[in-house]
PDB file of N, CA and C in Angstrom:
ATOM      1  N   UNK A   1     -96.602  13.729-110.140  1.00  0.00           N
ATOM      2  CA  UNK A   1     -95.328  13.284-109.601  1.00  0.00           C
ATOM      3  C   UNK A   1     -95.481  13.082-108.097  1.00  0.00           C
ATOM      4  N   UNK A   2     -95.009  12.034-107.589  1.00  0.00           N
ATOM      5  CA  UNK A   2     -95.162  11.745-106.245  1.00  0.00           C
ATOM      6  C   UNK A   2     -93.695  11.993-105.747  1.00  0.00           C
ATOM      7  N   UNK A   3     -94.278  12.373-104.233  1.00  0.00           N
ATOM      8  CA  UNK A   3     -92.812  12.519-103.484  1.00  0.00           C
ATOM      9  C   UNK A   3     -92.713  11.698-102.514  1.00  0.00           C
ATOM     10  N   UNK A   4     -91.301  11.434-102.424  1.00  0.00           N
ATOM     11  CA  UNK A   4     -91.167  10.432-101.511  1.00  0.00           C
ATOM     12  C   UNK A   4     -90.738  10.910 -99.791  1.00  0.00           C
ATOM     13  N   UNK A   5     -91.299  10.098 -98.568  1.00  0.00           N
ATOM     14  CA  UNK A   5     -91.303  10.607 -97.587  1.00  0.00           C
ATOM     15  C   UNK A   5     -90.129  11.338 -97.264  1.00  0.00           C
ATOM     16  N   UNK A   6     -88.815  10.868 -97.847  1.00  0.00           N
ATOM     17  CA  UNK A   6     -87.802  11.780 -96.879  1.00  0.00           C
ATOM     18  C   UNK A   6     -87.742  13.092 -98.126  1.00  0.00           C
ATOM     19  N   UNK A   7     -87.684  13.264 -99.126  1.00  0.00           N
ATOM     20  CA  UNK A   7     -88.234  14.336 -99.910  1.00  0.00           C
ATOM     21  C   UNK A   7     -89.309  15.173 -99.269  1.00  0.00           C
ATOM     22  N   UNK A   8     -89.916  14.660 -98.760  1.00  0.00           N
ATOM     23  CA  UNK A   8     -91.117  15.945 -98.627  1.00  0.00           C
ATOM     24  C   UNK A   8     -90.833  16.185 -96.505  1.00  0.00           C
ATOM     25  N   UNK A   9     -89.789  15.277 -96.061  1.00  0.00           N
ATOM     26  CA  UNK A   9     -89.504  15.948 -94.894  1.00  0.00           C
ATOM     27  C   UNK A   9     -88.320  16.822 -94.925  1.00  0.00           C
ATOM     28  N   UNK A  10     -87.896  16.731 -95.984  1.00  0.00           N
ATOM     29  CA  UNK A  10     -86.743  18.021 -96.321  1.00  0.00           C
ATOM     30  C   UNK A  10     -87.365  19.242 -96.866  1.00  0.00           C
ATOM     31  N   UNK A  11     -88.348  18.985 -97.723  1.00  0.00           N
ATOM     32  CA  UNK A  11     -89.408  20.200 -97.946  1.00  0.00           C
ATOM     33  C   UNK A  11     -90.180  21.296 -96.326  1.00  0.00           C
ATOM     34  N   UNK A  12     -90.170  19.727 -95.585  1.00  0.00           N
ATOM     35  CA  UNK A  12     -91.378  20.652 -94.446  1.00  0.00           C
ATOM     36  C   UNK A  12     -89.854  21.363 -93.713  1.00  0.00           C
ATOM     37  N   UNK A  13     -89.102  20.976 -93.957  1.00  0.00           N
ATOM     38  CA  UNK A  13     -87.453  21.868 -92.717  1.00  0.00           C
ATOM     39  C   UNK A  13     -87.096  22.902 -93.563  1.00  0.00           C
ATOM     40  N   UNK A  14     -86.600  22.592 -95.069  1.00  0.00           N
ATOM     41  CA  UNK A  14     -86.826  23.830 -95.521  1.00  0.00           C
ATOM     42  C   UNK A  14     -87.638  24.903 -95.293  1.00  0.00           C
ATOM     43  N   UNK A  15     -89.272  24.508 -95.638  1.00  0.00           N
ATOM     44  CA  UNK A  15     -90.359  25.515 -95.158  1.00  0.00           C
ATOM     45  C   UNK A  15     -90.111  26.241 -93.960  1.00  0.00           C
ATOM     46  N   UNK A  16     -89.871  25.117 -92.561  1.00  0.00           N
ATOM     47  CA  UNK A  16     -90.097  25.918 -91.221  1.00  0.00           C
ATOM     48  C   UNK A  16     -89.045  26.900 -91.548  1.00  0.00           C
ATOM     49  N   UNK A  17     -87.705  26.619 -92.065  1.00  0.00           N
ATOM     50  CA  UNK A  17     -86.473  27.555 -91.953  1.00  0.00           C
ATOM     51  C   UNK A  17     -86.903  29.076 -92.983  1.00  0.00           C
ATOM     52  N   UNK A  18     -87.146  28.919 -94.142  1.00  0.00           N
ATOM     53  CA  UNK A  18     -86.804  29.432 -94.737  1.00  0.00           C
ATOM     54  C   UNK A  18     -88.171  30.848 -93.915  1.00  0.00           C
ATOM     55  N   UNK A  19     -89.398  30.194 -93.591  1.00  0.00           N
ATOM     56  CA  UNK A  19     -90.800  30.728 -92.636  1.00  0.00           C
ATOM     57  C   UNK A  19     -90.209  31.675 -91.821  1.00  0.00           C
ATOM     58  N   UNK A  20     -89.155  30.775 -90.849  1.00  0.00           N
ATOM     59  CA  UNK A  20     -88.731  31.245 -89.848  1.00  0.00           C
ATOM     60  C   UNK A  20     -87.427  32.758 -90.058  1.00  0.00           C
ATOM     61  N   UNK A  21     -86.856  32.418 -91.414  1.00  0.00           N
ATOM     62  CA  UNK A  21     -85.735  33.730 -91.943  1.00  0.00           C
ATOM     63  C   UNK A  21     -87.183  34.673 -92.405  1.00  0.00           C
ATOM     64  N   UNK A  22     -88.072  34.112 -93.319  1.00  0.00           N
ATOM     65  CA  UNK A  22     -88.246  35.962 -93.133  1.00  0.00           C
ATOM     66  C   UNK A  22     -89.333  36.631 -92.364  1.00  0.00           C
ATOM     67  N   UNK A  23     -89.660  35.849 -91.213  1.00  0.00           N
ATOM     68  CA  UNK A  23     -90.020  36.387 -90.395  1.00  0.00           C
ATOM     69  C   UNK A  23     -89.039  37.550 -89.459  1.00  0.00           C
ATOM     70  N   UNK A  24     -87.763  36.640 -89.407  1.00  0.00           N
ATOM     71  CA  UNK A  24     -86.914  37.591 -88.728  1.00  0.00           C
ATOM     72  C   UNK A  24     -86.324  38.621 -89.060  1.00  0.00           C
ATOM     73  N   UNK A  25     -85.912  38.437 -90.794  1.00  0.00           N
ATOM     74  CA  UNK A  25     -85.821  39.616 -91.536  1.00  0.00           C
ATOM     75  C   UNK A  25     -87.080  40.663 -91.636  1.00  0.00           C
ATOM     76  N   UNK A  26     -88.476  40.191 -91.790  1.00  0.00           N
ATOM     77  CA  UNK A  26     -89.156  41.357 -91.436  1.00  0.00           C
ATOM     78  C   UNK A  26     -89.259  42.408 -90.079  1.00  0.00           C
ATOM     79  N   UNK A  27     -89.068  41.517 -88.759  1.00  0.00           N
ATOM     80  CA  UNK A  27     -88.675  42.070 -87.795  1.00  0.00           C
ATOM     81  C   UNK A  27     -87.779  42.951 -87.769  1.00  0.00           C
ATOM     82  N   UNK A  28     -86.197  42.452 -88.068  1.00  0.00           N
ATOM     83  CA  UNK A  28     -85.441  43.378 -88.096  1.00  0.00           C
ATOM     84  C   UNK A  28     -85.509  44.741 -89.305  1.00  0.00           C
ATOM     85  N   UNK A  29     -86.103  44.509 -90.078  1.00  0.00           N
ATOM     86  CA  UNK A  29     -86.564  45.783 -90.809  1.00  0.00           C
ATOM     87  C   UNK A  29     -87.647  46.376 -90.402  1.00  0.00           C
ATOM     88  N   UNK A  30     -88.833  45.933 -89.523  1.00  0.00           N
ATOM     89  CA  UNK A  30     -89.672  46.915 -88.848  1.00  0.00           C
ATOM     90  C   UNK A  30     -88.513  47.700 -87.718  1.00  0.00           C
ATOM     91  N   UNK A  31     -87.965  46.937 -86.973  1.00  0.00           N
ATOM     92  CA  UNK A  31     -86.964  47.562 -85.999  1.00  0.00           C
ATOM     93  C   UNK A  31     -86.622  48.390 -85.952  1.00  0.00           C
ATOM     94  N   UNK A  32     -85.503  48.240 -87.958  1.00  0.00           N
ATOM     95  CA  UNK A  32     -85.028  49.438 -87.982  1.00  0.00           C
ATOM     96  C   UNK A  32     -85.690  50.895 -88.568  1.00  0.00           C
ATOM     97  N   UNK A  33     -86.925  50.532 -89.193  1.00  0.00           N
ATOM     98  CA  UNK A  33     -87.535  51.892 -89.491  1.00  0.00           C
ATOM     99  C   UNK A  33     -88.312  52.432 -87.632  1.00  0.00           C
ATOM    100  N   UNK A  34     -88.243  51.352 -87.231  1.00  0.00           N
ATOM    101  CA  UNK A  34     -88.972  52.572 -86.137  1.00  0.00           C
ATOM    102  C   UNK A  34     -87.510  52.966 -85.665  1.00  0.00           C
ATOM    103  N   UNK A  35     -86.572  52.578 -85.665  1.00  0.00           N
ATOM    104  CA  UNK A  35     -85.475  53.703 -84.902  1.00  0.00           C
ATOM    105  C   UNK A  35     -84.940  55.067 -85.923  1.00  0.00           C
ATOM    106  N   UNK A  36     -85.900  54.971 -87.167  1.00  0.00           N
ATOM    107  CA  UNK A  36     -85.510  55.705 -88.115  1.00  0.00           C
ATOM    108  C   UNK A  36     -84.657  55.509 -89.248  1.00  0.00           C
ATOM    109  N   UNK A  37     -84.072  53.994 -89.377  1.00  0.00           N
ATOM    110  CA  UNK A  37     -83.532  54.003 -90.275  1.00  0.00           C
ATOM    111  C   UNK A  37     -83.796  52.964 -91.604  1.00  0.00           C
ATOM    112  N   UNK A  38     -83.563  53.536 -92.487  1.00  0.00           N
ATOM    113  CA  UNK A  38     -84.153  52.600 -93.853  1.00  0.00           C
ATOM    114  C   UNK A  38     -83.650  51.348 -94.173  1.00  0.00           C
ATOM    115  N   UNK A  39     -84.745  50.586 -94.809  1.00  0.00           N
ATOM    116  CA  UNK A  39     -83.888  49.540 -94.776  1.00  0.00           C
ATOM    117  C   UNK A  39     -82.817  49.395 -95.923  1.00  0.00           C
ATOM    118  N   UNK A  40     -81.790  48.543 -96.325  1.00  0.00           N
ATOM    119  CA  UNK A  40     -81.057  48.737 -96.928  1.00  0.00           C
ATOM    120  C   UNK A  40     -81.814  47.838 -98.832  1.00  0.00           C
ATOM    121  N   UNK A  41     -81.399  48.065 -99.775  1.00  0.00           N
ATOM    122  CA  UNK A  41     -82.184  47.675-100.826  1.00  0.00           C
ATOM    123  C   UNK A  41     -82.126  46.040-100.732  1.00  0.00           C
ATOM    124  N   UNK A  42     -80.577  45.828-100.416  1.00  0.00           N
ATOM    125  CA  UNK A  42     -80.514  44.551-100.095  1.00  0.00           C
ATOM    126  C   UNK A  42     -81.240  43.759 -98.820  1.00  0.00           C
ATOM    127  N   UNK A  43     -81.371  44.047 -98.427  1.00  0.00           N
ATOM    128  CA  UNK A  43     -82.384  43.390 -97.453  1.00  0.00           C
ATOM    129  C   UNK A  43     -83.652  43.048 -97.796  1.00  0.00           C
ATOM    130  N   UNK A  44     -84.617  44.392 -98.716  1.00  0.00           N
ATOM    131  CA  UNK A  44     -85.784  44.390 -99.693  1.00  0.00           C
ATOM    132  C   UNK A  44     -85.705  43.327-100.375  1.00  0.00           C
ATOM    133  N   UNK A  45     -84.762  43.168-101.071  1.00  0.00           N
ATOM    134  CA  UNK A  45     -84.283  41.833-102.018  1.00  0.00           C
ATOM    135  C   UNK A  45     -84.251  40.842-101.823  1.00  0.00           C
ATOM    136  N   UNK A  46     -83.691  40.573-100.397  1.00  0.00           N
ATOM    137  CA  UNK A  46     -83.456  39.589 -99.735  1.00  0.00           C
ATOM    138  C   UNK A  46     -85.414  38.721 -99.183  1.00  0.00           C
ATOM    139  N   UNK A  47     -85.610  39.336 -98.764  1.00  0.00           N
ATOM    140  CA  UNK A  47     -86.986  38.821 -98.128  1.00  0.00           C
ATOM    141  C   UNK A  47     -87.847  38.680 -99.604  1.00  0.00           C
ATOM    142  N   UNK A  48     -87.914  39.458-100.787  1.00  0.00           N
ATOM    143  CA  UNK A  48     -88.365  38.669-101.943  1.00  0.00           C
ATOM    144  C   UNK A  48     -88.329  37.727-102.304  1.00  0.00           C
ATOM    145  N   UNK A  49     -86.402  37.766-102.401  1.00  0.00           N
ATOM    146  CA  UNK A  49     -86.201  36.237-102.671  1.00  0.00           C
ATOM    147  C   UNK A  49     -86.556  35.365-102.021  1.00  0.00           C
ATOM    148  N   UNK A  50     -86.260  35.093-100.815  1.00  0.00           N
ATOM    149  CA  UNK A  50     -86.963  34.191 -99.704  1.00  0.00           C
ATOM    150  C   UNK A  50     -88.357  33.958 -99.455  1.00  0.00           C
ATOM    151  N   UNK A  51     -89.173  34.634-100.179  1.00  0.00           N
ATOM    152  CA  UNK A  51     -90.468  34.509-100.112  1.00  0.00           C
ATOM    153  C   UNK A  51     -91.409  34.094-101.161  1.00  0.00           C
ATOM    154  N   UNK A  52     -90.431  33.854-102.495  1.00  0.00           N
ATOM    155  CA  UNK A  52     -90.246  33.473-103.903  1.00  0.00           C
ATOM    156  C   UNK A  52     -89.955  32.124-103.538  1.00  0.00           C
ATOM    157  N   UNK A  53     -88.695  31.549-102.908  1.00  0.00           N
ATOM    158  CA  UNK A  53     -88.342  30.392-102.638  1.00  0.00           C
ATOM    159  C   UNK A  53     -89.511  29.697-101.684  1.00  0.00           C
ATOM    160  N   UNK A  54     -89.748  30.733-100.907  1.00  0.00           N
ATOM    161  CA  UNK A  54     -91.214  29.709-100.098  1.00  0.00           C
ATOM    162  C   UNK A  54     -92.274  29.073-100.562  1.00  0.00           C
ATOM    163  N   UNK A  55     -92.604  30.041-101.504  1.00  0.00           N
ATOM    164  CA  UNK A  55     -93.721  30.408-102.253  1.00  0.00           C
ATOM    165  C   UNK A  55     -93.566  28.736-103.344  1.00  0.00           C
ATOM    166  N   UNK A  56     -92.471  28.810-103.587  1.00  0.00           N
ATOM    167  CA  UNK A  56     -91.874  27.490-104.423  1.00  0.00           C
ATOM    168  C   UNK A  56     -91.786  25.764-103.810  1.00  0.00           C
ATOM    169  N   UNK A  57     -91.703  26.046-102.112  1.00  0.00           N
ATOM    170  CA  UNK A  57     -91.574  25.100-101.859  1.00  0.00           C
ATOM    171  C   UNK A  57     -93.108  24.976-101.029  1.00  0.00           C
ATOM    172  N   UNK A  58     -93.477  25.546-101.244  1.00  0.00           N
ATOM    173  CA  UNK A  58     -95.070  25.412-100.953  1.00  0.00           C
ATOM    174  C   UNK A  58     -96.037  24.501-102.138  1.00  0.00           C
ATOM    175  N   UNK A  59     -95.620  25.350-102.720  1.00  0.00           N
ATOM    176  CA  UNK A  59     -96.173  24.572-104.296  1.00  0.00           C
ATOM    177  C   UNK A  59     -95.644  23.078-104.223  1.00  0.00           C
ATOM    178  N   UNK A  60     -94.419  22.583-103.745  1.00  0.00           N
ATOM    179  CA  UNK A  60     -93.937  21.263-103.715  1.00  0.00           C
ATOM    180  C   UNK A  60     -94.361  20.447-102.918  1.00  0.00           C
ATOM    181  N   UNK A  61     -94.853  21.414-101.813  1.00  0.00           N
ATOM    182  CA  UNK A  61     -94.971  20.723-100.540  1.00  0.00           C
ATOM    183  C   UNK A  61     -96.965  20.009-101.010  1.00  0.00           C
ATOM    184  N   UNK A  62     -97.182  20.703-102.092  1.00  0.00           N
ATOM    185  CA  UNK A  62     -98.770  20.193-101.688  1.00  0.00           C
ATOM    186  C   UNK A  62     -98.980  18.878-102.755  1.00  0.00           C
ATOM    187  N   UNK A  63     -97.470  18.251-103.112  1.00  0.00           N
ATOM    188  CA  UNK A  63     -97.392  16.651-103.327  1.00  0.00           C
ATOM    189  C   UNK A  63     -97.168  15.737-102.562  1.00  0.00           C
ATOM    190  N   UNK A  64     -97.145  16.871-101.586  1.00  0.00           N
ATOM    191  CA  UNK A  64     -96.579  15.481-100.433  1.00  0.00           C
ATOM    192  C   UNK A  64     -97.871  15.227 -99.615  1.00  0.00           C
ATOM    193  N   UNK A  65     -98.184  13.561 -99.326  1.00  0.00           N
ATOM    194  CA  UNK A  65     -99.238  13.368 -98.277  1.00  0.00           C
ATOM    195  C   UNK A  65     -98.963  14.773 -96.618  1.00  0.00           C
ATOM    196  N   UNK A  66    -100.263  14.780 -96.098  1.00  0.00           N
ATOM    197  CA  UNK A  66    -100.120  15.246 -94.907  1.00  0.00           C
ATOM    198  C   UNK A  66     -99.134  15.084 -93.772  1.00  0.00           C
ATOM    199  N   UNK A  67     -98.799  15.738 -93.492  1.00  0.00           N
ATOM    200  CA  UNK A  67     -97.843  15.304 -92.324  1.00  0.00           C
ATOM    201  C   UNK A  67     -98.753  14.680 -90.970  1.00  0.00           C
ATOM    202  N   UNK A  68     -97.848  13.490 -90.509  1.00  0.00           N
ATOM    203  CA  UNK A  68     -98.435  12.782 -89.738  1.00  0.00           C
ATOM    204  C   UNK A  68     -97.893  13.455 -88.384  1.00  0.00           C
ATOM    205  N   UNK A  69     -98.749  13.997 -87.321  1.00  0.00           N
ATOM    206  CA  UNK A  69     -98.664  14.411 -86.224  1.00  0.00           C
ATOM    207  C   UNK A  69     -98.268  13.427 -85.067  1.00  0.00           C
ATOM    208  N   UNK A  70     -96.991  13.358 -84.651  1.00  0.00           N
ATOM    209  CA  UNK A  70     -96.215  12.443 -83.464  1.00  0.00           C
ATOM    210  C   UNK A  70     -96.265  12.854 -82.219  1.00  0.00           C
ATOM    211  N   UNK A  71     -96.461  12.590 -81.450  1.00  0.00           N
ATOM    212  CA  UNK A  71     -96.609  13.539 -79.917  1.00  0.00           C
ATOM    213  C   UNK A  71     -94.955  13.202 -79.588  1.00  0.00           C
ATOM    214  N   UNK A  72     -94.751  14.751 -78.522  1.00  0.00           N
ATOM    215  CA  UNK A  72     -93.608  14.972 -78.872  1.00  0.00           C
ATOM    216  C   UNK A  72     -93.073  14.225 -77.575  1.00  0.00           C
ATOM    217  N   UNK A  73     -91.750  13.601 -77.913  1.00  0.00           N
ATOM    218  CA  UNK A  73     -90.610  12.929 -76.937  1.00  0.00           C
ATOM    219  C   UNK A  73     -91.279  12.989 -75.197  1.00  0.00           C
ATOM    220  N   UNK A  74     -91.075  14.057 -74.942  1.00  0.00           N
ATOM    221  CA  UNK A  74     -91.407  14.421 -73.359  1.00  0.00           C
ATOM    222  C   UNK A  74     -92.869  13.752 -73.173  1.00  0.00           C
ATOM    223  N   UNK A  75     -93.547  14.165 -73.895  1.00  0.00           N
ATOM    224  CA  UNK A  75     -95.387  13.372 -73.383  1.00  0.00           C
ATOM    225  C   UNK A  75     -94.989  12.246 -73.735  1.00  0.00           C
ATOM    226  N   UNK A  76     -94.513  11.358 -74.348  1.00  0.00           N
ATOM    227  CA  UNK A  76     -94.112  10.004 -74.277  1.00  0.00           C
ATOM    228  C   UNK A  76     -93.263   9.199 -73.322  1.00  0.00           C
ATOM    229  N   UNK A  77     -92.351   9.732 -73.099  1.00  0.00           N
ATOM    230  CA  UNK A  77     -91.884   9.708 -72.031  1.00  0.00           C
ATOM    231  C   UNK A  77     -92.617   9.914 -70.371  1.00  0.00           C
ATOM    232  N   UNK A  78     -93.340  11.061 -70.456  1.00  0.00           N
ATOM    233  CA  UNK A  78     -94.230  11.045 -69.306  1.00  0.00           C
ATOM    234  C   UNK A  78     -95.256   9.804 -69.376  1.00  0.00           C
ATOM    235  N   UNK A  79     -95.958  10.115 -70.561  1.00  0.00           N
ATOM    236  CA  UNK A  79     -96.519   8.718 -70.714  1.00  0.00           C
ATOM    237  C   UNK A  79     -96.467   7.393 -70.009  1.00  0.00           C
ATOM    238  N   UNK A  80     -94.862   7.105 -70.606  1.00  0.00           N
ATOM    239  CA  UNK A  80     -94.968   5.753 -70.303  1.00  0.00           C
ATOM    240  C   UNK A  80     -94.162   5.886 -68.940  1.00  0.00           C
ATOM    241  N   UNK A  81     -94.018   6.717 -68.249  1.00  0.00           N
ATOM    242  CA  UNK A  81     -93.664   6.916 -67.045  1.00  0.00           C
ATOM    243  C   UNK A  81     -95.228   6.590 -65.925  1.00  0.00           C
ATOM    244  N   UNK A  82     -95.865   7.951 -66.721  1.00  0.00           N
ATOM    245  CA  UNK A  82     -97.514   7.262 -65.840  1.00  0.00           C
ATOM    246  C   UNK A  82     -97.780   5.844 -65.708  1.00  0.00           C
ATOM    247  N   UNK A  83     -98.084   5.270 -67.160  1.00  0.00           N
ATOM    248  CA  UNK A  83     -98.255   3.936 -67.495  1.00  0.00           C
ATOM    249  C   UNK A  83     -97.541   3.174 -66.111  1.00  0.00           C
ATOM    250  N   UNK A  84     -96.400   3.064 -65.608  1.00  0.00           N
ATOM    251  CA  UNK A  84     -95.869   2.410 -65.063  1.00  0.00           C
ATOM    252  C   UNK A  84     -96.563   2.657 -63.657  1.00  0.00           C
ATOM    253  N   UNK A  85     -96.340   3.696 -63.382  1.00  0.00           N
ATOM    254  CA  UNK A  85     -96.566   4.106 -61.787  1.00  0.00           C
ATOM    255  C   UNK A  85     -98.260   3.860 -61.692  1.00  0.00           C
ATOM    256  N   UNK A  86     -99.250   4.122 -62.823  1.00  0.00           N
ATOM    257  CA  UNK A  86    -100.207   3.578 -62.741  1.00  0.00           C
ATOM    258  C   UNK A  86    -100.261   1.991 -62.356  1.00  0.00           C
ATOM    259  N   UNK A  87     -99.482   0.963 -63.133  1.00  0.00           N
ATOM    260  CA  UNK A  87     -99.787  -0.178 -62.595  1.00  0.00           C
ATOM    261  C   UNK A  87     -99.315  -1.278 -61.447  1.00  0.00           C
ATOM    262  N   UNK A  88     -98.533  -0.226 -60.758  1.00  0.00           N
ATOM    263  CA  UNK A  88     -98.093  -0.710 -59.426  1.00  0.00           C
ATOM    264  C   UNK A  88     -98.489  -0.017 -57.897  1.00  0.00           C
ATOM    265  N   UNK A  89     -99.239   0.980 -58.292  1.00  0.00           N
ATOM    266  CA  UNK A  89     -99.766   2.058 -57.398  1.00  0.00           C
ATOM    267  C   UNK A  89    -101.230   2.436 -57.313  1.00  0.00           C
ATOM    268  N   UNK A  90    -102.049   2.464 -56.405  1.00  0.00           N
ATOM    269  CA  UNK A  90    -103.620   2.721 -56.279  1.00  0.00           C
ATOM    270  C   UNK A  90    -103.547   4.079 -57.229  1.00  0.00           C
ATOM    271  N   UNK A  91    -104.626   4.205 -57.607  1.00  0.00           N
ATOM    272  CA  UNK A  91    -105.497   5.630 -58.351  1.00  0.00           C
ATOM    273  C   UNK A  91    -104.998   6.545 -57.529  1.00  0.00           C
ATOM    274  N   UNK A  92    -105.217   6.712 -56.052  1.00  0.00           N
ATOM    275  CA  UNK A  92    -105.029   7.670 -54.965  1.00  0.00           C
ATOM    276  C   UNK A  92    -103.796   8.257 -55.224  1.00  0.00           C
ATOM    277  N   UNK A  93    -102.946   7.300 -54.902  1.00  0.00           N
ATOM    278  CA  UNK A  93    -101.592   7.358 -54.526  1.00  0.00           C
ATOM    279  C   UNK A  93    -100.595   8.069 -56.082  1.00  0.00           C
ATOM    280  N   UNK A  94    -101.536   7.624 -57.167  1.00  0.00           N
ATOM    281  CA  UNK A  94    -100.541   8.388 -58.068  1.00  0.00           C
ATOM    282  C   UNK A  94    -100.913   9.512 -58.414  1.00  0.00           C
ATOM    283  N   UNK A  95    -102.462  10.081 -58.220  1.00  0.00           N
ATOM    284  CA  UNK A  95    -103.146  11.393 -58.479  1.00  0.00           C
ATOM    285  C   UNK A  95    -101.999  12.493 -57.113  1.00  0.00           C
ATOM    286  N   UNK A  96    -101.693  11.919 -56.132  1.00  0.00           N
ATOM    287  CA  UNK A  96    -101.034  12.780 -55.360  1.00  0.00           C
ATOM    288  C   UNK A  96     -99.420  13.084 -56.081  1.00  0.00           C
ATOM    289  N   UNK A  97     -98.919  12.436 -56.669  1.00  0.00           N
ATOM    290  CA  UNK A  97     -97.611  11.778 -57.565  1.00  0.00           C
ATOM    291  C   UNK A  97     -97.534  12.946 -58.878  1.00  0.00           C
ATOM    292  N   UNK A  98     -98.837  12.460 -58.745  1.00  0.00           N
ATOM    293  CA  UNK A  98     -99.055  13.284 -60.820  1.00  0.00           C
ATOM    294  C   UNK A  98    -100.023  13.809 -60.583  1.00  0.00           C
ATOM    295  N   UNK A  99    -100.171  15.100 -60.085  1.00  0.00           N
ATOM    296  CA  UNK A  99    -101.643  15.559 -59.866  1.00  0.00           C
ATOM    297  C   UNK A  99    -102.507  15.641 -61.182  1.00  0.00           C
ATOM    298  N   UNK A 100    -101.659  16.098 -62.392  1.00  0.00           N
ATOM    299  CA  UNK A 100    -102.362  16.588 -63.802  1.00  0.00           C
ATOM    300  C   UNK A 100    -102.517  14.895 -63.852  1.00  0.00           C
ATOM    301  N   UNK A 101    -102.268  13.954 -63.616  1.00  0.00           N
ATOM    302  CA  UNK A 101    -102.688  12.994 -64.390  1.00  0.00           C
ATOM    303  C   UNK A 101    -104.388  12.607 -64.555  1.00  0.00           C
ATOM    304  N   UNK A 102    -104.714  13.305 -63.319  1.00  0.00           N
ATOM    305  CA  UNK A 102    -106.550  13.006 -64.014  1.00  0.00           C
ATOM    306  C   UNK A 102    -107.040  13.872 -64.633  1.00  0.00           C
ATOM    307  N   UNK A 103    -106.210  14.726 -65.564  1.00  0.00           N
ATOM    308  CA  UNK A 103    -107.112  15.072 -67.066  1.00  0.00           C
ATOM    309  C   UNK A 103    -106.606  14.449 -67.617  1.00  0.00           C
ATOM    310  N   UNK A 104    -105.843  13.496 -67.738  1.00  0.00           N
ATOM    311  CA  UNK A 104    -105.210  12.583 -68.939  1.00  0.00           C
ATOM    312  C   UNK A 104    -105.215  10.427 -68.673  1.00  0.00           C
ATOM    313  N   UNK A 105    -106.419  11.154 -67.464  1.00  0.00           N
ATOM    314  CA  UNK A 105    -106.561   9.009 -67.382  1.00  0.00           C
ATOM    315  C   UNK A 105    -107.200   8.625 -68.569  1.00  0.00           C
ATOM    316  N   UNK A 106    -108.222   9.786 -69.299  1.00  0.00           N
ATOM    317  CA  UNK A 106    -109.023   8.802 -70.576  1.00  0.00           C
ATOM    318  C   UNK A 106    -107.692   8.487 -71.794  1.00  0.00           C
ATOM    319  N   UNK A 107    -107.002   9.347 -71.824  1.00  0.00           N
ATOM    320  CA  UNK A 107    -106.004   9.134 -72.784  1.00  0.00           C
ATOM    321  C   UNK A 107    -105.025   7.810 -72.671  1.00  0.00           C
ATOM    322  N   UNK A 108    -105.060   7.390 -71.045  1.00  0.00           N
ATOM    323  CA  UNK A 108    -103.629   6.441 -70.815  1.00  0.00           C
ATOM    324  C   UNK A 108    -104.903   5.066 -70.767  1.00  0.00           C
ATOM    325  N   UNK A 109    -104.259   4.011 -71.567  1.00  0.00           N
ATOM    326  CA  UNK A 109    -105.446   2.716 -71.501  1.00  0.00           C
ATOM    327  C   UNK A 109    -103.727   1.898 -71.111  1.00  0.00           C
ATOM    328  N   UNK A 110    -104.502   1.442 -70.143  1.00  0.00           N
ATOM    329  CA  UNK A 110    -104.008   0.253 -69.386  1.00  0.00           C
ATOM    330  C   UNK A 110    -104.391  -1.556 -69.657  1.00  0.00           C
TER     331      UNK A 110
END
C-alpha cells in the first residue's frame, strides 16, 4: 500500500508530537519520583498507550518515501540576501558585512 505525500506528512507531525508527549510525560514522572512521589497508575498507562500509538505510526511511517530535507526559511532568506549583496559589492566589502559568509562562498553559486 502506498502513501500519499500529505498522508505520510501527517504521519511525520503525528510522530514528532506524539515523540515529543512522552518524552515529557517521562520527565515529569522521573521528576516526580525524585521528589518522592509515585507516579500515578494513570500516567503508567498513559505513556503505554502513547508509545503503542508510536510504535503504530512508525510501522506506517516506513511506507512512506524518505523525507525530503528543506533548508530552513531563515538560511534561505539569508541566502538570498547574500546572493544579492554578493552581486553588487566586491568580495572585501561583503566578508566585512557577513563575516561568516566565507565558510559558505562554496555553497552560494553565483
Amino acid at each position: 500500500m502506498s502513501s500519499s505525500p500529505d498522508r505520510c506528512t501527517k504521519l511525520r507531525t503525528l510522530h514528532a508530537r506524539l515523540t515529543n508527549e512522552v518524552k515529557i510525560l517521562r520527565e515529569n514522572i522521573q521528576k516526580a519520583e525524585q521528589d518522592g512521589i509515585h507516579p500515578s497508575i494513570e500516567s503508567l498507562n498513559k505513556i503505554k498507550t502513547l508509545q503503542a500509538s508510536l510504535h503504530t505510526v512508525s510501522l506506517q511511517l516506513q511506507n512512506c518515501p524518505p523525507e525530503q530535507s528543506l533548508p530552513a526559511t531563515a538560511e534561505v532568506s539569508t541566502s538570498s540576501l547574500l546572493k544579492q549583496v554578493k552581486s553588487s559589492l566586491p568580495a572585501q566589502r561583503v566578508r566585512q558585512w557577513f563575516p561568516d559568509s566565507g565558510q559558505h562562498d562554496e555553497d552560494v553559486d553565483l
